[in-house]
N, C-alpha and C. Protein backbone atom coordinates (compact mmCIF):
# COMPACT_ATOMS: atom_id res chain seq x y z
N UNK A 1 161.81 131.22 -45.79
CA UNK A 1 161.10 132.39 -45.38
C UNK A 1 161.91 133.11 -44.31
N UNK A 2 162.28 134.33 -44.41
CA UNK A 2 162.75 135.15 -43.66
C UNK A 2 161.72 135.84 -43.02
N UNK A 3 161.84 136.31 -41.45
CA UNK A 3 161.26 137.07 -41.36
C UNK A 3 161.70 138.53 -40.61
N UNK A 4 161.60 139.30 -40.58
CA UNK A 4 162.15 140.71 -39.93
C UNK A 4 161.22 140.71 -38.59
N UNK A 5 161.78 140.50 -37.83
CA UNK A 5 160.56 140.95 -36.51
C UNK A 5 161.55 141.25 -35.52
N UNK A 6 162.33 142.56 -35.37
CA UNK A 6 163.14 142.77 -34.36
C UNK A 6 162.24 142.65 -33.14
N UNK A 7 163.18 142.05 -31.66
CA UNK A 7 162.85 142.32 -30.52
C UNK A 7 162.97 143.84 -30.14
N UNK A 8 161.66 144.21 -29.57
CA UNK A 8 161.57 145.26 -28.89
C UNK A 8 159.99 145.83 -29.33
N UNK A 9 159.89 144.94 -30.68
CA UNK A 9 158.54 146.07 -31.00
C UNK A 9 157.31 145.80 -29.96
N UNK A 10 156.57 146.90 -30.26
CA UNK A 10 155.80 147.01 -29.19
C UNK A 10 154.48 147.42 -29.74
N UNK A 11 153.33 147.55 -28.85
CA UNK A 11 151.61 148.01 -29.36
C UNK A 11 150.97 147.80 -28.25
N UNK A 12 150.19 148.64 -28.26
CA UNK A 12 148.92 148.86 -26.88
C UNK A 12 147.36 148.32 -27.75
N UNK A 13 146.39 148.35 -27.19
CA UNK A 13 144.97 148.39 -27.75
C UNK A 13 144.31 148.19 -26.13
N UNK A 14 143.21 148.85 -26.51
CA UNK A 14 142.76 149.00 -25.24
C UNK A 14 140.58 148.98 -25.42
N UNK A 15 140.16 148.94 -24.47
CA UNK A 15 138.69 149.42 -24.63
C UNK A 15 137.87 149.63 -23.25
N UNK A 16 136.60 150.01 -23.32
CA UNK A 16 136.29 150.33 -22.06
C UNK A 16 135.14 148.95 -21.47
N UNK A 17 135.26 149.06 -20.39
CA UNK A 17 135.04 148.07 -19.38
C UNK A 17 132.94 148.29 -19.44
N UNK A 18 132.39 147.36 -20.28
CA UNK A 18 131.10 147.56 -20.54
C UNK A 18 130.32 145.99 -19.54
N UNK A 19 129.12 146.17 -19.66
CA UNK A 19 128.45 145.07 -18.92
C UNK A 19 128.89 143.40 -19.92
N UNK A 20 129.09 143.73 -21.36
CA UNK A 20 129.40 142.41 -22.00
C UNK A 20 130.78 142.18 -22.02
N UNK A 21 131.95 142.72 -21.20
CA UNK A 21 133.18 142.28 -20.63
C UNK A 21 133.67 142.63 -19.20
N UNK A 22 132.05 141.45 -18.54
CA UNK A 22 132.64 141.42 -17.66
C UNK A 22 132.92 140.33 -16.83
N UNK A 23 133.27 139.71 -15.89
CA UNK A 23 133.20 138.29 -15.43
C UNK A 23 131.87 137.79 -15.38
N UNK A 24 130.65 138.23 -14.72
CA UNK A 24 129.44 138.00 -14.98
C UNK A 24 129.10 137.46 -16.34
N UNK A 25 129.08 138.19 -17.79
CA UNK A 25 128.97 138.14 -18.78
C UNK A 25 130.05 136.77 -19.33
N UNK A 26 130.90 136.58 -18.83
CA UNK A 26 132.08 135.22 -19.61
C UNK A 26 131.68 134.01 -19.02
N UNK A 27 131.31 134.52 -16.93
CA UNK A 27 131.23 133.10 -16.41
C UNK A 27 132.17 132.66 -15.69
N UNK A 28 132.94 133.91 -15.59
CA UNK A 28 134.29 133.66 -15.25
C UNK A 28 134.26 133.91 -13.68
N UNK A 29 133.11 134.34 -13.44
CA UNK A 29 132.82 134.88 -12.17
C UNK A 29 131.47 135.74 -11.73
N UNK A 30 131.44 136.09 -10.69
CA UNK A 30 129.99 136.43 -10.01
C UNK A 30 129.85 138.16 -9.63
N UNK A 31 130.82 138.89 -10.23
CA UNK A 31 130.79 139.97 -10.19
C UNK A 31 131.07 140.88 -11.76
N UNK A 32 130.28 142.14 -11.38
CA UNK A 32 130.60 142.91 -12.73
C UNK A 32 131.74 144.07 -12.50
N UNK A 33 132.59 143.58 -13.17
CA UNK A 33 133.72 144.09 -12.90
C UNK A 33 134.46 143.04 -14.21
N UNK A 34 135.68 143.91 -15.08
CA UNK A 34 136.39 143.45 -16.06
C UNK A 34 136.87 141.89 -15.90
N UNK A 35 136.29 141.11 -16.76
CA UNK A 35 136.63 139.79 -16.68
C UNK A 35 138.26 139.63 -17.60
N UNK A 36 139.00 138.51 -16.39
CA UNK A 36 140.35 137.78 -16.82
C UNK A 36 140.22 137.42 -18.31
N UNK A 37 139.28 136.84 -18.66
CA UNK A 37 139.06 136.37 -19.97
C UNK A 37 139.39 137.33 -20.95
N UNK A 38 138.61 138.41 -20.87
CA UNK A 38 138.70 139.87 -21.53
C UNK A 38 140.16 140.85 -21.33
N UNK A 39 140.51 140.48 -20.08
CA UNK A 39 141.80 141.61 -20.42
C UNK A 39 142.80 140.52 -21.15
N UNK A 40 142.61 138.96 -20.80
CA UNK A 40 143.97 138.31 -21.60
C UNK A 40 143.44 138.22 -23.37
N UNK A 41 142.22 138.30 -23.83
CA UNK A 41 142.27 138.69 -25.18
C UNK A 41 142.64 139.78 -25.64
N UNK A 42 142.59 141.04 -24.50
CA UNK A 42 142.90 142.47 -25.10
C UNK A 42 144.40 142.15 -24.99
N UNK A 43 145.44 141.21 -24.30
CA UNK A 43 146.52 141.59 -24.18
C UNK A 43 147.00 140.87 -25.04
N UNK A 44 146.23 140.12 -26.03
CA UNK A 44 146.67 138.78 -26.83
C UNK A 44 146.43 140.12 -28.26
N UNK A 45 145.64 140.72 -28.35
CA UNK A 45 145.28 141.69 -29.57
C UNK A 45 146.80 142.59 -29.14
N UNK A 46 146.88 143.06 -28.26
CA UNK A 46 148.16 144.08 -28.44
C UNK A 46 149.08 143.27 -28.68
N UNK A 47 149.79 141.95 -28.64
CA UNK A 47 150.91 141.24 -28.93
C UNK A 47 150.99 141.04 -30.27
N UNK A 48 149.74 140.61 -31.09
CA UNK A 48 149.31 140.06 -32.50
C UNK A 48 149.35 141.63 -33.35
N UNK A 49 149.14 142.69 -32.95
CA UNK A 49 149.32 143.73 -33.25
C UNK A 49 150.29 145.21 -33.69
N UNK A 50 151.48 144.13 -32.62
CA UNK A 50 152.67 144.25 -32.57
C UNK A 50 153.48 143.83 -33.98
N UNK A 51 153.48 142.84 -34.27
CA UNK A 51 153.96 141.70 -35.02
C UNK A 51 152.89 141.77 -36.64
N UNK A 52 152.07 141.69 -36.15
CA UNK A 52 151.18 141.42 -37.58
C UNK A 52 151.75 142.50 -39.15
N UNK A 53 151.52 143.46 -38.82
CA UNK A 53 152.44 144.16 -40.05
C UNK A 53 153.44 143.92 -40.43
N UNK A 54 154.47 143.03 -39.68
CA UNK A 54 155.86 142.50 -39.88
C UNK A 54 155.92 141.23 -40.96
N UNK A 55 154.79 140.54 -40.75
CA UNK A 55 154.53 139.57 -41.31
C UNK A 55 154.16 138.93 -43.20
N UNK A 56 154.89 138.14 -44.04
CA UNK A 56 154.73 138.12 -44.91
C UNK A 56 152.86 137.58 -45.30
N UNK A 57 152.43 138.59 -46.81
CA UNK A 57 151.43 137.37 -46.85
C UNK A 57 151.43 136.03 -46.60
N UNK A 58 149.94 135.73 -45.85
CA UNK A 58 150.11 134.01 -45.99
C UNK A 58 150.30 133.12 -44.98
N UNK A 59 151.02 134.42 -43.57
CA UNK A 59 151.63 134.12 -42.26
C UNK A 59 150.39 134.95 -41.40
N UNK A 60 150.60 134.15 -40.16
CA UNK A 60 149.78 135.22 -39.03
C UNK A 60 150.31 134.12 -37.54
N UNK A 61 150.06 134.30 -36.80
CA UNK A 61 150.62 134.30 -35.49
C UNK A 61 149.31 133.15 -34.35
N UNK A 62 149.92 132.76 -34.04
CA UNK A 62 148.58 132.04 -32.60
C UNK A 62 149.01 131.78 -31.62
N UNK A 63 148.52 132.35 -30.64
CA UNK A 63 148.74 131.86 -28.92
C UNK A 63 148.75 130.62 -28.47
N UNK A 64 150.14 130.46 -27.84
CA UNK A 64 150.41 128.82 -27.49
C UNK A 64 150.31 128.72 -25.84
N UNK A 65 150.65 129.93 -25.41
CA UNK A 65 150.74 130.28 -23.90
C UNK A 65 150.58 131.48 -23.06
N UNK A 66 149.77 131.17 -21.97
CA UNK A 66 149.60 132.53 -21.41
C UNK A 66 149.95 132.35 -20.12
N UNK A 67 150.71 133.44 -19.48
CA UNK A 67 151.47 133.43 -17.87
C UNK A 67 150.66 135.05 -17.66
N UNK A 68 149.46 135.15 -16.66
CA UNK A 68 149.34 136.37 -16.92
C UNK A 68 148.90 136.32 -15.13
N UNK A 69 148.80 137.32 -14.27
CA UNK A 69 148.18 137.27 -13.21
C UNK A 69 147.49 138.88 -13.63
N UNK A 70 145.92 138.59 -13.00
CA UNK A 70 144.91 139.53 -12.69
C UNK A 70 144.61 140.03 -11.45
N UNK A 71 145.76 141.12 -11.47
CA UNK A 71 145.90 141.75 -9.78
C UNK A 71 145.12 142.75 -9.15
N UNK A 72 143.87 143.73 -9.89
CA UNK A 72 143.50 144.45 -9.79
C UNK A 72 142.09 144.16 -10.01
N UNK A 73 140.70 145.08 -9.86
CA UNK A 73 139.63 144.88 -10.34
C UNK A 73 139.41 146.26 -10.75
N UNK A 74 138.80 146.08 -11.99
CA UNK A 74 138.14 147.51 -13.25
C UNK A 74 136.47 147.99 -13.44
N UNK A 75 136.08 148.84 -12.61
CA UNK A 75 135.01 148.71 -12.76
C UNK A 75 133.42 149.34 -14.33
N UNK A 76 132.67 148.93 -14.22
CA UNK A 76 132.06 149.20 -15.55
C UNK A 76 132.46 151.03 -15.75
N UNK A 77 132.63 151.16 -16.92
CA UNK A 77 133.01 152.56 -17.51
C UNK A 77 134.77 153.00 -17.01
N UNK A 78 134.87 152.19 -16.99
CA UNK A 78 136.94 152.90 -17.35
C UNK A 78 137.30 152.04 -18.04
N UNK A 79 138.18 152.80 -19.05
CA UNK A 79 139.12 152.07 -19.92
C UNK A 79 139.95 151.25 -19.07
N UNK A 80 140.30 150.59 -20.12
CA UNK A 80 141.36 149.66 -19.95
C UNK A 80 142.60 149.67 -20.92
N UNK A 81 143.53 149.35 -20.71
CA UNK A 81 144.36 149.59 -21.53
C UNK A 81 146.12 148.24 -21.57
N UNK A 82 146.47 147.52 -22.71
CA UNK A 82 147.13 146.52 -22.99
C UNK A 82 148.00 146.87 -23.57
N UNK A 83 149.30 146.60 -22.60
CA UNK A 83 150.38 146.86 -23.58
C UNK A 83 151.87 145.93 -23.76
N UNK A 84 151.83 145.68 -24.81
CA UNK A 84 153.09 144.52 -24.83
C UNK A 84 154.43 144.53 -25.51
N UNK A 85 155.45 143.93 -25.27
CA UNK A 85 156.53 144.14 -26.28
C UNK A 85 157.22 142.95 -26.59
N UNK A 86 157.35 142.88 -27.80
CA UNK A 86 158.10 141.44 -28.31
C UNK A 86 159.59 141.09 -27.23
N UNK A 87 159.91 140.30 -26.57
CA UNK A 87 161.20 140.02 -25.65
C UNK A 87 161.97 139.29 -26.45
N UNK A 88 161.71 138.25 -26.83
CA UNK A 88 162.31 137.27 -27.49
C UNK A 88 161.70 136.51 -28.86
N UNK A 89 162.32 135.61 -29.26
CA UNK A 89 162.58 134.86 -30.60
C UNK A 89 163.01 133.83 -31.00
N UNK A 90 162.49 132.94 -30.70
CA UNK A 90 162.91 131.22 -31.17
C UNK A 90 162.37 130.69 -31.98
N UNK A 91 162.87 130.89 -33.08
CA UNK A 91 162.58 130.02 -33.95
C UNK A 91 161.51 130.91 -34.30
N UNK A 92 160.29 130.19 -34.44
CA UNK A 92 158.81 130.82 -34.81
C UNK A 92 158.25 130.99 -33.72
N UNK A 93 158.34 130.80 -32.25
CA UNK A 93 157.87 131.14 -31.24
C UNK A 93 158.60 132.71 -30.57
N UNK A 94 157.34 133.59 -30.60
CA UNK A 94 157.64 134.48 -30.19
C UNK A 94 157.04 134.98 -28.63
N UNK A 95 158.14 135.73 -27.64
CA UNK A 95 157.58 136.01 -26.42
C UNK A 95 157.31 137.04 -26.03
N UNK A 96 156.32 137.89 -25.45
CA UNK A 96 156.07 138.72 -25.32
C UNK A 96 156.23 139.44 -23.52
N UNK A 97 156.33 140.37 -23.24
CA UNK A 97 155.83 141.32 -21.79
C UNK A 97 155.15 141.91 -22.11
N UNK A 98 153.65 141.43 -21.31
CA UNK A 98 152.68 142.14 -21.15
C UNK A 98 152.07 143.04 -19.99
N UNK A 99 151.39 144.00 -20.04
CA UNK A 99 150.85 144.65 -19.07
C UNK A 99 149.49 145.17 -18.92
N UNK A 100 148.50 145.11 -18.24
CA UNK A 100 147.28 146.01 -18.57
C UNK A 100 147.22 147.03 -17.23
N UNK A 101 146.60 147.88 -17.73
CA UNK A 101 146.14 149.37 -16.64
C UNK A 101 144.91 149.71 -16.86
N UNK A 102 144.46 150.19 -15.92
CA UNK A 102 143.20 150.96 -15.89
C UNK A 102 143.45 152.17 -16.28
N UNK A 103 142.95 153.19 -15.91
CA UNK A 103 142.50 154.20 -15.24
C UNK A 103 143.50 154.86 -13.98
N UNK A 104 143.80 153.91 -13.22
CA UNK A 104 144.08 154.29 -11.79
C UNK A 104 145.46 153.63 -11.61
N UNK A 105 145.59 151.93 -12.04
CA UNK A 105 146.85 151.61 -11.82
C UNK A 105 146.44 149.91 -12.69
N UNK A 106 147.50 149.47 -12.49
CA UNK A 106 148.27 148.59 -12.95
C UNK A 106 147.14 147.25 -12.71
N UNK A 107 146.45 146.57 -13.74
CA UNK A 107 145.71 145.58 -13.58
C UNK A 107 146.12 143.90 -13.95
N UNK A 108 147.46 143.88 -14.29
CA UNK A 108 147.23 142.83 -14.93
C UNK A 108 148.78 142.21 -15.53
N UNK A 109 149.82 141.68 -15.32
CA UNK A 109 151.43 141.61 -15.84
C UNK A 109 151.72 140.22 -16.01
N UNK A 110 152.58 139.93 -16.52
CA UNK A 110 153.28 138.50 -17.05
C UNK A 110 153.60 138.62 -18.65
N UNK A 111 153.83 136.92 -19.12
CA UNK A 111 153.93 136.97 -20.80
C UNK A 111 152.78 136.05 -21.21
N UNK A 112 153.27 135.98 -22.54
CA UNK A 112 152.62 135.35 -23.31
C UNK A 112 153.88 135.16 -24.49
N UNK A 113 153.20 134.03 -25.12
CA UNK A 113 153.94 133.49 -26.33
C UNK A 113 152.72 132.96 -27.69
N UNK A 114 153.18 133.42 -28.61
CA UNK A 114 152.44 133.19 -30.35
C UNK A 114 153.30 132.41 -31.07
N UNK A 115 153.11 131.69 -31.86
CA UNK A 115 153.49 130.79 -32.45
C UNK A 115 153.70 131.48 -34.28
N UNK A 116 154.46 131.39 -35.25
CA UNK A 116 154.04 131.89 -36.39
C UNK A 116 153.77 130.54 -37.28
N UNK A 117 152.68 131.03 -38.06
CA UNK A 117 152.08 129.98 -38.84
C UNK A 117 151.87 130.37 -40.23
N UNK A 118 152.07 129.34 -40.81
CA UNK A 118 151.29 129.03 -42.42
C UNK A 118 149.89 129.20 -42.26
N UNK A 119 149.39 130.39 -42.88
CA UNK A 119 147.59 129.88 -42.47
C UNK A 119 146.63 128.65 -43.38
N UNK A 120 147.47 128.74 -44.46
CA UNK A 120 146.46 127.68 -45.55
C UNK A 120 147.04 125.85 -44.59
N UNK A 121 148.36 126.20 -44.44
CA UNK A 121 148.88 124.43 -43.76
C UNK A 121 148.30 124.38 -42.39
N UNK A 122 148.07 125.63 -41.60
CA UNK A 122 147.75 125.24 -40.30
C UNK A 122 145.89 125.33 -40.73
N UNK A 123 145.74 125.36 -41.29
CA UNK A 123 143.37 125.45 -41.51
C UNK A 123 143.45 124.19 -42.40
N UNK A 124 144.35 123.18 -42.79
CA UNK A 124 144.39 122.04 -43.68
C UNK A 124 144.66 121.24 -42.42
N UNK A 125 145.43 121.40 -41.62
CA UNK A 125 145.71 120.83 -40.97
C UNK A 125 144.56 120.34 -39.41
N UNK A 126 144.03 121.37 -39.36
CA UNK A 126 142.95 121.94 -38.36
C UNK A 126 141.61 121.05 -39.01
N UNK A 127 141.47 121.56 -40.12
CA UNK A 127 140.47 121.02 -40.63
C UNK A 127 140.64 119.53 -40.84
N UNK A 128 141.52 118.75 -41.17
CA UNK A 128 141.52 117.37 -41.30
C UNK A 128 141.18 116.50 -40.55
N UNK A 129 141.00 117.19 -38.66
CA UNK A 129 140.59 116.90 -37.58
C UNK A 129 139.23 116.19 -37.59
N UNK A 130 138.40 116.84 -38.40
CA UNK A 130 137.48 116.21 -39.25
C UNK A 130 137.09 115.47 -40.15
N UNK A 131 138.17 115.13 -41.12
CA UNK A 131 138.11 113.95 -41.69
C UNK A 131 138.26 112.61 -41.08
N UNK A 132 138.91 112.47 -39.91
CA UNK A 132 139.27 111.93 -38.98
C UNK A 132 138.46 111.09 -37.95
N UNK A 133 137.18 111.63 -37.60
CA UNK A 133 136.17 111.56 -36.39
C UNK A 133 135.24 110.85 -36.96
């Protein structure tokens, strides 16, 4: 399997900062204001988003690691916004630079890394976890 996934590509996705993403709402914390949980899935959707069209049927991608710091706080009703770019390439592990912003400034930086997978060998594999127990 070959795959084409030059370094550099890139993708944003973004959404706005509602009462059901917020630390209150995850647990993640005691205030309403954009929960960590929520901006590192929005920044995990812009990485997978990046990449996913690149990908042959049959393949798709999963998060093995996240390096992210949450430097800012977002309050209910402003967007948010995730944006990442493929850096590197090993093998099937791919790395990303990520970033999130508000509104106003800069909420959120580090990487992350996805793994590329077989989906039928990795849900056979997942699932056997259960035959197991």
């Amino acid at each position: 399997m070959e795959l084409h996934l030059p370094v550099g590509l890139t993708s944003e996705k973004s959404e706005q900062v509602t009462p059901e993403n917020t630390a209150v709402r995850y647990g993640s914390g005691s205030v309403s204001v954009y929960a960590t949980p929520a901006m590192i899935g929005l920044i995990e959707a812009a990485c997978l988003a990046a990449v996913e069209p690149h990908l042959p049927a049959g393949m798709a991608t999963v998060g093995i690691h996240v390096n992210v710091s949450h430097i800012a706080a977002t309050p209910i009703g402003m967007q948010v916004r995730a944006a990442a770019e493929l850096t590197g390439i090993t093998g099937k592990k791919l790395t990303f630079r990520v970033e999130a912003f508000d509104e106003k400034e800069k909420i959120g930086e580090g990487t992350h890394q996805r793994y590329i997978i077989d989906i039928e060998r990795f849900l056979q594999k997942t699932e056997s976890k259960l035959a197991t127990s």
